[in-house]
Protein backbone atom coordinates (compact mmCIF):
# COMPACT_ATOMS: atom_id res chain seq x y z
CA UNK A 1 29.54 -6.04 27.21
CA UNK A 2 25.97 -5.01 27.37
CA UNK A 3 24.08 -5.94 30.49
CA UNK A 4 21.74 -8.55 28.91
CA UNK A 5 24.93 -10.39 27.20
CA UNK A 6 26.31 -10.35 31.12
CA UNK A 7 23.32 -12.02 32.11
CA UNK A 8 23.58 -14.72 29.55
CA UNK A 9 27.03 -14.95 30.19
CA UNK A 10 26.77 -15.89 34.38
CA UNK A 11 23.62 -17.88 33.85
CA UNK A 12 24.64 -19.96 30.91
CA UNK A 13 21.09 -18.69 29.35
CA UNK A 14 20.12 -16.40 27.06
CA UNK A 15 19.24 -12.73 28.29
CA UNK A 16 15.29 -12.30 28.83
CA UNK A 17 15.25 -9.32 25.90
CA UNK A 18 16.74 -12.28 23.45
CA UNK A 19 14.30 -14.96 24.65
CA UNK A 20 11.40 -12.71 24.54
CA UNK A 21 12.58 -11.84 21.42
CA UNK A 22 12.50 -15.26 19.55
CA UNK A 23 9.40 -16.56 21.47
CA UNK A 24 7.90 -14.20 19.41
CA UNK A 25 9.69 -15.37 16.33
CA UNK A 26 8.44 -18.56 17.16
CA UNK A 27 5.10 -17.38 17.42
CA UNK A 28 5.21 -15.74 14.25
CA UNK A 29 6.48 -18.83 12.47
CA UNK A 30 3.87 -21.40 13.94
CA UNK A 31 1.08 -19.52 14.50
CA UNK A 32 0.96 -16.95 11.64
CA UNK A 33 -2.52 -15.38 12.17
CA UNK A 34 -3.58 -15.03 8.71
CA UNK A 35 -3.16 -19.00 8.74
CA UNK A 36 -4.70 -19.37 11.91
CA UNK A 37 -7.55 -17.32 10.97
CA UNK A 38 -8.11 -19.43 7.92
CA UNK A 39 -7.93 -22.51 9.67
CA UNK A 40 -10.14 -21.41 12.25
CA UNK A 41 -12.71 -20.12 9.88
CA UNK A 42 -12.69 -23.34 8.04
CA UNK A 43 -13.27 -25.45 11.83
CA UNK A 44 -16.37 -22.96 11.78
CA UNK A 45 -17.89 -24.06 8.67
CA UNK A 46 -16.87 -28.00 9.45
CA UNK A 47 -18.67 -27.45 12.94
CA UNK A 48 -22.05 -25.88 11.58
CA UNK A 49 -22.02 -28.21 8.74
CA UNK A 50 -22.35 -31.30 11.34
CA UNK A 51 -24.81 -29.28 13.05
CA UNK A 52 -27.16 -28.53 10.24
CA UNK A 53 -26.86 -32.38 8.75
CA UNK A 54 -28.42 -33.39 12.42
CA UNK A 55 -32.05 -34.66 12.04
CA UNK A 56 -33.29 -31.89 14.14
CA UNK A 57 -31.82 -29.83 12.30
CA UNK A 58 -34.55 -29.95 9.40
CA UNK A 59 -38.22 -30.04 8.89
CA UNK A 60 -40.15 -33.03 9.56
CA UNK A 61 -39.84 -35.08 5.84
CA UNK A 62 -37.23 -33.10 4.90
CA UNK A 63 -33.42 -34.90 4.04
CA UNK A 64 -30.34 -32.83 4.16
CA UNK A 65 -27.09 -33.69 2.29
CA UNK A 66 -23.55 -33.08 3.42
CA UNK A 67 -23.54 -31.12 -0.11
CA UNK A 68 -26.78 -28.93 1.34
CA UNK A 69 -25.20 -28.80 4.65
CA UNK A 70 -21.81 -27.70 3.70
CA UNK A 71 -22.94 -24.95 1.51
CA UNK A 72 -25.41 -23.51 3.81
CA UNK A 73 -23.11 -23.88 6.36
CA UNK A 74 -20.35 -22.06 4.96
CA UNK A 75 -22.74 -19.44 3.41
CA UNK A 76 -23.41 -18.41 7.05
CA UNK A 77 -20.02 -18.47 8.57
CA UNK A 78 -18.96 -16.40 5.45
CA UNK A 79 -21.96 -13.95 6.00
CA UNK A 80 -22.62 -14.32 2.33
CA UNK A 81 -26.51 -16.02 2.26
CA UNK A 82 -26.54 -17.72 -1.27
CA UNK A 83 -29.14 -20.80 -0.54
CA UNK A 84 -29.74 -24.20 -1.71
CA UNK A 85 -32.57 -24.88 -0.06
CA UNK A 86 -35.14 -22.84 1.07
CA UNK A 87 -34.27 -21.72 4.57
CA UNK A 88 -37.94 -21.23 5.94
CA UNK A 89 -39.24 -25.01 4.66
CA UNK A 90 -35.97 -26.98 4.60
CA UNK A 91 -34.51 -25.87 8.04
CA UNK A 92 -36.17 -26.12 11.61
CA UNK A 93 -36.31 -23.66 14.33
CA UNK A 94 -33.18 -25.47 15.61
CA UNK A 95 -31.40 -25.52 12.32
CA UNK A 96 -31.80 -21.90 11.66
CA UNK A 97 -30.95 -20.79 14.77
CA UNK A 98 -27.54 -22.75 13.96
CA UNK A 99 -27.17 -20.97 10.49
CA UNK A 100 -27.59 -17.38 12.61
CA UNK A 101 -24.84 -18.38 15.26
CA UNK A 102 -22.87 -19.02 12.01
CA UNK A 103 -23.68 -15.61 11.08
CA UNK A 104 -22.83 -14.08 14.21
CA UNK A 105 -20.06 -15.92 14.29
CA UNK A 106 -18.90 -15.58 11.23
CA UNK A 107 -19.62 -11.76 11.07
CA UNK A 108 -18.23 -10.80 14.28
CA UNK A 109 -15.18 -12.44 13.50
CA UNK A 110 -14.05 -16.20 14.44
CA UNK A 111 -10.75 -15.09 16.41
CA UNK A 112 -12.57 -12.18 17.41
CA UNK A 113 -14.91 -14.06 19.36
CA UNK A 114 -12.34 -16.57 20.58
CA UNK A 115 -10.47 -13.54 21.96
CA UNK A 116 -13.35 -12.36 23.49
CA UNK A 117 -14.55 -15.28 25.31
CA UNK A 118 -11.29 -15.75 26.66
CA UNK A 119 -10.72 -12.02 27.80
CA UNK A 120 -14.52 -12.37 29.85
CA UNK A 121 -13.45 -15.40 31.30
CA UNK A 122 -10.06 -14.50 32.73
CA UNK A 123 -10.30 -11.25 32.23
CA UNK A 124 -6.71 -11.27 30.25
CA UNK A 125 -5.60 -11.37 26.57
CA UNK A 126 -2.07 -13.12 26.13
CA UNK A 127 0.07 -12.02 23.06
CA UNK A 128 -0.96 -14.57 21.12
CA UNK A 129 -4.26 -14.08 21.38
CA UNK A 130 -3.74 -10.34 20.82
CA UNK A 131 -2.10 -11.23 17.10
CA UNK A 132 -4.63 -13.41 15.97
CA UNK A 133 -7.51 -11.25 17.00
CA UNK A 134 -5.76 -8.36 15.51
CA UNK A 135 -5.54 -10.06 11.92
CA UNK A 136 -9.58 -9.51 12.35
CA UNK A 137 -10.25 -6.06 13.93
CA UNK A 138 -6.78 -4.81 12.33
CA UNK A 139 -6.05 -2.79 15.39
CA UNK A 140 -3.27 -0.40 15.30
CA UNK A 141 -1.81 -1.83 17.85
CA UNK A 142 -1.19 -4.44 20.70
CA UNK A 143 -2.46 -2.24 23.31
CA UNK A 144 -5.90 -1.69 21.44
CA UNK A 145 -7.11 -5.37 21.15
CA UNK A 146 -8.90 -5.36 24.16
CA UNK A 147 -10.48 -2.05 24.27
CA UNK A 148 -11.38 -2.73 20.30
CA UNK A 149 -12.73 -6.18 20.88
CA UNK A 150 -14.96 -4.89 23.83
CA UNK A 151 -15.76 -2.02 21.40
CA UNK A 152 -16.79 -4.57 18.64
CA UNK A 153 -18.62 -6.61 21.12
CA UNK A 154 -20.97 -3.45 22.29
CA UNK A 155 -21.49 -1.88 18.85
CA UNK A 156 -22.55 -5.45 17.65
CA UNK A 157 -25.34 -6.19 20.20
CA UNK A 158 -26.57 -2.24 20.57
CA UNK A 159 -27.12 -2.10 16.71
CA UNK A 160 -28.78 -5.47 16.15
CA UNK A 161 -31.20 -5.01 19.55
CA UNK A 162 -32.39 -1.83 18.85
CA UNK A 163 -32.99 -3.19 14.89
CA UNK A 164 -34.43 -6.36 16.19
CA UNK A 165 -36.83 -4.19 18.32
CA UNK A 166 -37.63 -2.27 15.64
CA UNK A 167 -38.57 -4.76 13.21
CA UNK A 168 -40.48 -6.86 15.88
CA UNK A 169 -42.97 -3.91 16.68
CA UNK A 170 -43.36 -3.42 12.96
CA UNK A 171 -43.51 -7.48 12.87
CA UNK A 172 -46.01 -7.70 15.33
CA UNK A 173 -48.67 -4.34 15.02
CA UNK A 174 -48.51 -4.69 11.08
CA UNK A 175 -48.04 -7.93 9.93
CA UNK A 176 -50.36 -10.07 12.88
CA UNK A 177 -47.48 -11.77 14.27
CA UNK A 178 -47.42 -13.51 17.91
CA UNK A 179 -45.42 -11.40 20.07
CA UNK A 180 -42.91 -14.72 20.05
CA UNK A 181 -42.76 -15.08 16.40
CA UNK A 182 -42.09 -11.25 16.12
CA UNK A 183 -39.61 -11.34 18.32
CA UNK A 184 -37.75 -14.18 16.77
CA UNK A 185 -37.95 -12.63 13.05
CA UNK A 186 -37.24 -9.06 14.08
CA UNK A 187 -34.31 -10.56 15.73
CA UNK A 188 -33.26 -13.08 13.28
CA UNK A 189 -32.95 -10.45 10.47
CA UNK A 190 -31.30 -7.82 12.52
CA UNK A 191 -28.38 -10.01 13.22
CA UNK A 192 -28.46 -10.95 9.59
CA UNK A 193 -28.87 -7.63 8.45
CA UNK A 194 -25.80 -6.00 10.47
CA UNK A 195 -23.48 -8.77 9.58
CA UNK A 196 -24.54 -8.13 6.05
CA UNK A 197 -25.65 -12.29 5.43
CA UNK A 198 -29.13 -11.57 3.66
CA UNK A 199 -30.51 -14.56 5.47
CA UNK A 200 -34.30 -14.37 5.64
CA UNK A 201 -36.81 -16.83 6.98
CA UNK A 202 -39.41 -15.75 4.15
CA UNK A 203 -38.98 -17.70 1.15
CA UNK A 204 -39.15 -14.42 -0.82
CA UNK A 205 -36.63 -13.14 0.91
CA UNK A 206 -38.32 -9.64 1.87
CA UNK A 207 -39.98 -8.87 -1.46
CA UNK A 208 -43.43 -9.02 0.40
CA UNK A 209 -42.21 -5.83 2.37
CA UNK A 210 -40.21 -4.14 -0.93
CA UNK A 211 -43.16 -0.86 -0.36
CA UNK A 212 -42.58 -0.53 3.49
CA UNK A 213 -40.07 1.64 4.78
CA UNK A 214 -40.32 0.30 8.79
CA UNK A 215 -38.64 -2.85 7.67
CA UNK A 216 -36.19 -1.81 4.86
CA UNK A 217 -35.04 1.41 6.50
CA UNK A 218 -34.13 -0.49 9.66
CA UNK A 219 -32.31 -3.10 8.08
CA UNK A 220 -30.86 -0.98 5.42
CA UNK A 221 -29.31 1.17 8.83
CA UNK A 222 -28.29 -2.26 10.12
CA UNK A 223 -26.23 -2.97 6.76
CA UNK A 224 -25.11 0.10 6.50
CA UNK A 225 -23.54 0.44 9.60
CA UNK A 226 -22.20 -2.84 9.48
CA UNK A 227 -20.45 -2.60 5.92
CA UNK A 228 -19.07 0.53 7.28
CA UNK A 229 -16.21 -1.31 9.30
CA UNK A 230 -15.70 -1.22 13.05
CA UNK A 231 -12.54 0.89 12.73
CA UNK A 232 -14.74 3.60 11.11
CA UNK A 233 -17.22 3.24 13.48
CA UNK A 234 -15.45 3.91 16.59
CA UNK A 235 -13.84 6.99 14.61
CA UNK A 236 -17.14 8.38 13.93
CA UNK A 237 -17.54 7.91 17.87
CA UNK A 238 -15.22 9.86 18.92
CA UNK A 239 -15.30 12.79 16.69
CA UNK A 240 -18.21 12.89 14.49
CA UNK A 241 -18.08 16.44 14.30
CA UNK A 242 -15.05 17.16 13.61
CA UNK A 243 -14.28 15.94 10.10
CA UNK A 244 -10.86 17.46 9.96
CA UNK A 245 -9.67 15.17 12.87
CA UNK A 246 -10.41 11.85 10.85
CA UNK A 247 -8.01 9.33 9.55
CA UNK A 248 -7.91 9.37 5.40
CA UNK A 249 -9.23 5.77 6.24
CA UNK A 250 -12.37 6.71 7.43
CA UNK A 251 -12.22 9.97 5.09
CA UNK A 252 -11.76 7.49 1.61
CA UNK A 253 -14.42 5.00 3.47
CA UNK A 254 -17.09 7.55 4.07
CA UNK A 255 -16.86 8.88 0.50
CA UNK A 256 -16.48 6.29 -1.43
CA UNK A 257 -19.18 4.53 0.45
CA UNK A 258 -21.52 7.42 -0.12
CA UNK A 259 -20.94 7.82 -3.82
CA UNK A 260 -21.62 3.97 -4.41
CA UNK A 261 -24.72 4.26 -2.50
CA UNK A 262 -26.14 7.36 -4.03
CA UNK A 263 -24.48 6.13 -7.63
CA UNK A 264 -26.30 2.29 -7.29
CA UNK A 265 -29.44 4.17 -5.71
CA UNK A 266 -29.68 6.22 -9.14
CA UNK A 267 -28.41 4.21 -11.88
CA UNK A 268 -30.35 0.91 -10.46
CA UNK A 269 -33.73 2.81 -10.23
CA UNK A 270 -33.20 4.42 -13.73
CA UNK A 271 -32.91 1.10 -15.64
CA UNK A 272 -35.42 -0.44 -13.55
CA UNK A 273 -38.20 2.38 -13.66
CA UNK A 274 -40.58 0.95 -16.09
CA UNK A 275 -39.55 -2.88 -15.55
CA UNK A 276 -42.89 -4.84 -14.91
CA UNK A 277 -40.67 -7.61 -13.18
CA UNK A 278 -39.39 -4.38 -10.29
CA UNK A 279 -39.74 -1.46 -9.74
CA UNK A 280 -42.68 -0.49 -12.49
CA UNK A 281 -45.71 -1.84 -10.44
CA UNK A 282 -45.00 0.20 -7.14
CA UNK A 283 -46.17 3.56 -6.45
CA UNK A 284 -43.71 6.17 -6.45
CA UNK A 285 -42.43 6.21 -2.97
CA UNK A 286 -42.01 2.59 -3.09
CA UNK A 287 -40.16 2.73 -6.41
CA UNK A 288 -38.02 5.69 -4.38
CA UNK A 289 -37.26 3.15 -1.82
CA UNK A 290 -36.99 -0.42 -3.28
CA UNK A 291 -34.37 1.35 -5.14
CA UNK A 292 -32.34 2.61 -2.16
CA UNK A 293 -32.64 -0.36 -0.73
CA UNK A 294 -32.05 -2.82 -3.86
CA UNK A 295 -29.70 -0.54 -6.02
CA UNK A 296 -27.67 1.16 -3.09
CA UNK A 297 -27.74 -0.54 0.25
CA UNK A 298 -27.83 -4.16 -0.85
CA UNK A 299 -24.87 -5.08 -3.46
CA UNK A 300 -22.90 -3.07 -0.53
CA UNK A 301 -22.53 -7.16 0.43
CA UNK A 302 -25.41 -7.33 2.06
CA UNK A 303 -27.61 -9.65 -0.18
CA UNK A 304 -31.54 -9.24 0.64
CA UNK A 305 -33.61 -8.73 -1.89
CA UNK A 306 -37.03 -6.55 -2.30
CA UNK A 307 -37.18 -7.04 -5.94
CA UNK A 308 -36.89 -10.25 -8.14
CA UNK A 309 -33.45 -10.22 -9.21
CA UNK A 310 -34.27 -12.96 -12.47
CA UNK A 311 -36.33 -10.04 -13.73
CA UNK A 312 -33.73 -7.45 -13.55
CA UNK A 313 -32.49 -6.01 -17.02
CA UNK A 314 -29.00 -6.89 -17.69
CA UNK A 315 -27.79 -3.66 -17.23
CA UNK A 316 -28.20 -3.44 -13.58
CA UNK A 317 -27.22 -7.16 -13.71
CA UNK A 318 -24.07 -5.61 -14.36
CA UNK A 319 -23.82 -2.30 -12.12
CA UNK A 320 -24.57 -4.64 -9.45
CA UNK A 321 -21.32 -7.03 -10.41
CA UNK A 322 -19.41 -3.99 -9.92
CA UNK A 323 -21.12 -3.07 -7.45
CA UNK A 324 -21.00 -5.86 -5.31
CA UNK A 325 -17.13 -6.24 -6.73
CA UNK A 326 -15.85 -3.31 -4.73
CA UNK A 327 -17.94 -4.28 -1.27
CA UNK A 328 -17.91 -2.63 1.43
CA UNK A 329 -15.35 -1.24 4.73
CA UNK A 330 -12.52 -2.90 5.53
CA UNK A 331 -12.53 -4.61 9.18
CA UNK A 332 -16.55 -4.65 9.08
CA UNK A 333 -18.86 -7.55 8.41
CA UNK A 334 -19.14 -6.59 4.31
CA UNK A 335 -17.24 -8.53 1.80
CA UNK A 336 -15.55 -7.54 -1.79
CA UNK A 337 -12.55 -6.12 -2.39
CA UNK A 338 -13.26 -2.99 0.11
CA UNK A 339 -14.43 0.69 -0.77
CA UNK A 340 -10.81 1.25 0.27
CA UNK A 341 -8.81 -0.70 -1.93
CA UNK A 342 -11.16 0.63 -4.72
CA UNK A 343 -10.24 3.84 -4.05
CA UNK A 344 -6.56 3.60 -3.50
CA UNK A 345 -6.27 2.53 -6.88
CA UNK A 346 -8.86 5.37 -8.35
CA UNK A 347 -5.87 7.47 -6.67
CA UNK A 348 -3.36 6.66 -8.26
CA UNK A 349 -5.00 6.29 -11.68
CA UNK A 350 -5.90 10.21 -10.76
CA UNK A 351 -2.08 10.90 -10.17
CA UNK A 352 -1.19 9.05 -13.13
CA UNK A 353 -3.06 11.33 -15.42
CA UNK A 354 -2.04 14.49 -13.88
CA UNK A 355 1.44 13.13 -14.51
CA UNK A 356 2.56 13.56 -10.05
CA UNK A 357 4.96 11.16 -9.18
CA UNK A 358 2.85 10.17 -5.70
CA UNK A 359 -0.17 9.19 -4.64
CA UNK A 360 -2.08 12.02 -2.66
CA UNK A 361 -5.57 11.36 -0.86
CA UNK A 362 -7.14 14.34 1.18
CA UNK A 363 -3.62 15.65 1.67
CA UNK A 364 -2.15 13.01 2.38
CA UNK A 365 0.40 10.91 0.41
CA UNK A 366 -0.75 7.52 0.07
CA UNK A 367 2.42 5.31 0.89
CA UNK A 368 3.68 2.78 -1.84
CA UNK A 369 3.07 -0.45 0.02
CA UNK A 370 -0.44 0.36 0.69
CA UNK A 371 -0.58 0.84 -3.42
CA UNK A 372 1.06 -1.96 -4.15
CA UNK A 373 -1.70 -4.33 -1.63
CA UNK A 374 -4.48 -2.87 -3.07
CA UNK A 375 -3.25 -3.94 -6.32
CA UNK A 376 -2.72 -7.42 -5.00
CA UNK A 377 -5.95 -7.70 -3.35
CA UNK A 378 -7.75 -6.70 -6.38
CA UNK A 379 -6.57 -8.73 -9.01
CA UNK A 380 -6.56 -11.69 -6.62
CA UNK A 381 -10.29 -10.68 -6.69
CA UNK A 382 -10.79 -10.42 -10.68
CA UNK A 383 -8.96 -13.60 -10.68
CA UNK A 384 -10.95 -15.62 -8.65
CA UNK A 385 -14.09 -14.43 -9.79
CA UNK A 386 -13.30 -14.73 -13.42
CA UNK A 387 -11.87 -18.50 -12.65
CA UNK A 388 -15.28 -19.38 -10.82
CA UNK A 389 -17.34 -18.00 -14.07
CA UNK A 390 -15.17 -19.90 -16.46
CA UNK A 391 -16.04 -22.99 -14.45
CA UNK A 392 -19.41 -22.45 -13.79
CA UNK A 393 -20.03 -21.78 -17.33
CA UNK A 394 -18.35 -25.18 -17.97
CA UNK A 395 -20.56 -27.20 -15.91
CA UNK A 396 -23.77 -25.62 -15.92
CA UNK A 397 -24.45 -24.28 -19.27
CA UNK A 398 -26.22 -21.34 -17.91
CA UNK A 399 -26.28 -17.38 -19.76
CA UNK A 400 -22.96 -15.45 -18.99
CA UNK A 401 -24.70 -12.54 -17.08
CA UNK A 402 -26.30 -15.10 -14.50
CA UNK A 403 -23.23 -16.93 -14.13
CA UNK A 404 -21.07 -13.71 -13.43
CA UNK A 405 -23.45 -12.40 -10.91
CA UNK A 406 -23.63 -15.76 -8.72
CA UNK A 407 -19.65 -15.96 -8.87
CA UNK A 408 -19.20 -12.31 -7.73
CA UNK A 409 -22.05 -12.55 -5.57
CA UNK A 410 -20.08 -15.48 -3.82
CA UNK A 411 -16.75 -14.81 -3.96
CA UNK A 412 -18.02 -10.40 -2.56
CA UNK A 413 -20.19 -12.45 -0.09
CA UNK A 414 -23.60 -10.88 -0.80
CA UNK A 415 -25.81 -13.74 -1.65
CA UNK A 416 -27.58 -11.99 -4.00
CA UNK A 417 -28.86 -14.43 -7.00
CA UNK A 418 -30.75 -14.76 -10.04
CA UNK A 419 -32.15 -18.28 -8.86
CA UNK A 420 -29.66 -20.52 -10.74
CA UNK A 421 -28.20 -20.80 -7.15
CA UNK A 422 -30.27 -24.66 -6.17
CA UNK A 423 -30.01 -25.49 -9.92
CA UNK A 424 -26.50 -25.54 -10.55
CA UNK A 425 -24.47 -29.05 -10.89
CA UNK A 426 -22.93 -30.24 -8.04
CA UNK A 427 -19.31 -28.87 -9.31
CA UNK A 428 -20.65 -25.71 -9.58
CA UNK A 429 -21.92 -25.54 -5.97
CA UNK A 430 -18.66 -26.69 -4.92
CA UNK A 431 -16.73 -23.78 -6.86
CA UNK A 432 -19.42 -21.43 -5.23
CA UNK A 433 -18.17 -22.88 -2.06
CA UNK A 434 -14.62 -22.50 -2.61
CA UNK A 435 -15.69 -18.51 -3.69
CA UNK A 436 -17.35 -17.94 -0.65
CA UNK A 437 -14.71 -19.04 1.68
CA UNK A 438 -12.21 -17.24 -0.14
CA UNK A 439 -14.15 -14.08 -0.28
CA UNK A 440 -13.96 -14.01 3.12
CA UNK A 441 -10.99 -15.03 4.25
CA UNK A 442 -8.66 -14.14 0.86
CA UNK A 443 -8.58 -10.58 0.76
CA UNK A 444 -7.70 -9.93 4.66
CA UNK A 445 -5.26 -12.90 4.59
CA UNK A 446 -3.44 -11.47 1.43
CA UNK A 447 -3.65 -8.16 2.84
CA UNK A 448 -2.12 -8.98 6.81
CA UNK A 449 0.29 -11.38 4.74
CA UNK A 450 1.55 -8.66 2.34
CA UNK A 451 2.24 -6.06 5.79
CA UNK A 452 4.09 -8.99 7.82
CA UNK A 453 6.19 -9.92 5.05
CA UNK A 454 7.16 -6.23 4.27
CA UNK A 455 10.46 -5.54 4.90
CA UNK A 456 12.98 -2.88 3.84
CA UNK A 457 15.76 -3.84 1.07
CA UNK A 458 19.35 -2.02 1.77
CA UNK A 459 19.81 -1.86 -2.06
CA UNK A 460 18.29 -0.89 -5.30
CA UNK A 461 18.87 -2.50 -8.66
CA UNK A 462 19.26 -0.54 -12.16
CA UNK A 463 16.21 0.93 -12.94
CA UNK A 464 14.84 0.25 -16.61
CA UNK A 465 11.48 1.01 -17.84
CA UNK A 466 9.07 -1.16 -19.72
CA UNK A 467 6.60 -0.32 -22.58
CA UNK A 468 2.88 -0.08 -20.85
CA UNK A 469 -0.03 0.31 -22.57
């Protein structure tokens, strides 16, 4: 008789191994933290949504429906920044600093912040805590919660302060802003800028500074390093000069991240060029850099805009869905499917073709769950996406190629738009709604989902193969 069985034995109790054991069972069955997440995510958007319909909340004269409310609301705490209403005249000082705590909220994570609240306060993290703030950060492990939460927590504020600094000099020396008012916009787009939101308090967005490279480089850094993902991020910390000691994580991230960026960069400024409506009117440097930051940076999930997007030629209407599609790192503020899952499954198209029975990724072998989620997470993408454009198209009437681009846009969380976005139907706000929330919450859920429920199978069933193609 083992020890523990002993124990239960004299005490009439189950052994503490066995009771440990199916508290966490317990745990897992009532507090599943892709479910939690969701629901706490959803609290978020509820919370803001009350906030933003208070009369402070909006200009003097202006109204605000629950409809307005709701979709702002949940286009902040989903760091997309699709808009009904124009933030700068609609909103108040008090209702846009609510929209940016949904942002940073939102961004940083909603368990994350929970978690880390709760670890300043009493300077402890129970196991519960550590599982649902893990579904976020997707730590390795247990033991790294805390140190990645305080790690997420410093890289957070030291990006967007020394952005926000930047941009309020520029704000301030360039532009004839009070030292307040630069301040407040320097730091209200860094914080929108690293959680990749594309909330602006300009009502063009940042069109009016498309030819200056002190406030696009700085936020295009900001989005960058956001969209990037935490886990890649502290990686880079550690060894950034040693490329041969990183993970194939950060290896696929970093590459695939690149190419898009360089690839969007290219093909964006090449259909745009001559385009009266973009990029023809600007010098040559600006043309160079409104499209870095409007071809490369920005459909990374990001969603400001230097150029009008209604004037865009319906070829890079279309880059950018793909674009936008794929999204950015995985456990980092961007949205879409992830440069990761993109690439997984440009893998194993790759081994496919050479006819190699596995998977291989910088020497590696990729493992066959991890194929078999990215698969998951990406049709659950093309499927919502392509439901939200058959719907939209339904109730709005609009052209195809605007329609796809606002239901990418929301479901990838970018909040990039042609300008149907206030004109839509009620319905179709709704659906964009439903897109955004799901954008931000779906993939991650399906993904945590897929690795809990994983489990080995102690038997195989007779193979037979299917016709394909």
């Amino acid at each position: 008789m083992s020890a523990e069985r002993a124990a239960a034995s004299r005490t009439g109790r189950p052994g503490l191994g066995r009771r440990l054991r199916a508290r966490v069972a317990g745990l897992s069955q009532t507090a599943h933290p892709a479910r939690v997440g969701v629901v706490a995510f959803a609290i978020a958007v509820l919370v803001v949504t009350a906030l933003l319909m208070l009369p402070v909340a909006a200009e003097p004269g202006q109204a605000t429906t629950f409809r307005q409310a709701l979709f702002t609301a949940t286009s902040a705490v989903c760091v997309t920044g699709l808009a009904v209403v124009d933030t700068p005249t609609h909103w108040s000082a008090f209702g846009e600093i609510v929209i940016l705590g949904g942002i940073q909220a939102g961004g940083f994570g909603i368990m994350t912040l929970a978690s880390l609240l709760g670890l300043l306060a009493s300077r402890r993290l129970g196991l519960r805590s550590r599982l649902l703030s893990g579904w976020e950060t997707r730590a390795e492990g247990l033991g790294d919660v805390r140190r990645v939460l305080r790690g997420v927590a410093r890289t957070t504020f030291v990006v967007e302060g020394l952005v926000a600094l930047a941009l309020s000099i520029r704000f301030w020396r360039a532009y004839d802003q009070q030292p307040g008012e630069a301040l407040y916009s320097g730091m209200f787009h860094a914080v929108s800028a690293f959680n990749n939101a594309g909330f602006s308090i300009y009502s063009d967005n940042l069109v009016r500074f498309a030819s200056d490279p002190y406030v696009c480089l700085p936020i295009a850094v900001a989005v960058i390093l956001g969209g990037l993902g935490f886990p890649v991020l502290f990686e880079l910390r550690r060894a950034l000069t040693s490329p041969s000691a990183w993970s194939l994580h950060t290896k696929t991230t970093l590459l695939t991240y690149g190419l898009l960026l360089a690839g969007g960069t290219v093909v964006i400024s090449a259909f745009e060029w001559g385009n009266p409506g973009t990029l023809g009117p600007l010098s040559l440097p600006a043309k160079v850099l409104a499209g870095f930051f409007q071809g490369g940076v920005q459909p990374r999930t990001a969603g400001f805009n230097s150029l009008d997007i209604a004037e865009m030629e319906p070829a890079s209407l279309l880059v950018t869905d793909v674009l936008m599609f794929i999204g950015g790192g995985s456990a980092g503020t961007a949205g879409g499917i992830k440069v990761t899952t993109f690439m997984v499954l440009f893998f194993a198209i790759l081994a496919e073709a050479r006819g190699e029975p596995h998977v291989d990724a910088f020497g590696r072998e990729v493992a066959a769950a991890v194929l078999r989620q990215a698969l998951a997470v990406a049709l659950l993408g093309v499927a919502l996406v392509v439901t939200g454009t058959l719907v939209l198209l339904a109730v709005s009437g609009l052209p195809l190629d605007a329609v796809l681009y606002e239901s990418t846009s929301a479901f990838a969380t970018v909040g990039l738009s042609t300008g149907i976005t206030a004109d839509l139907p009620a319905p179709g706000q709704y659906v964009l709604v439903v897109l955004m929330f799901l954008g931000r919450t779906g993939p991650v859920t399906l993904a945590t989902a897929l690795v809990l429920r994983e489990r080995r199978r102690l038997y195989r069933r007779p193979e037979e193969r299917m016709l394909v193609g």
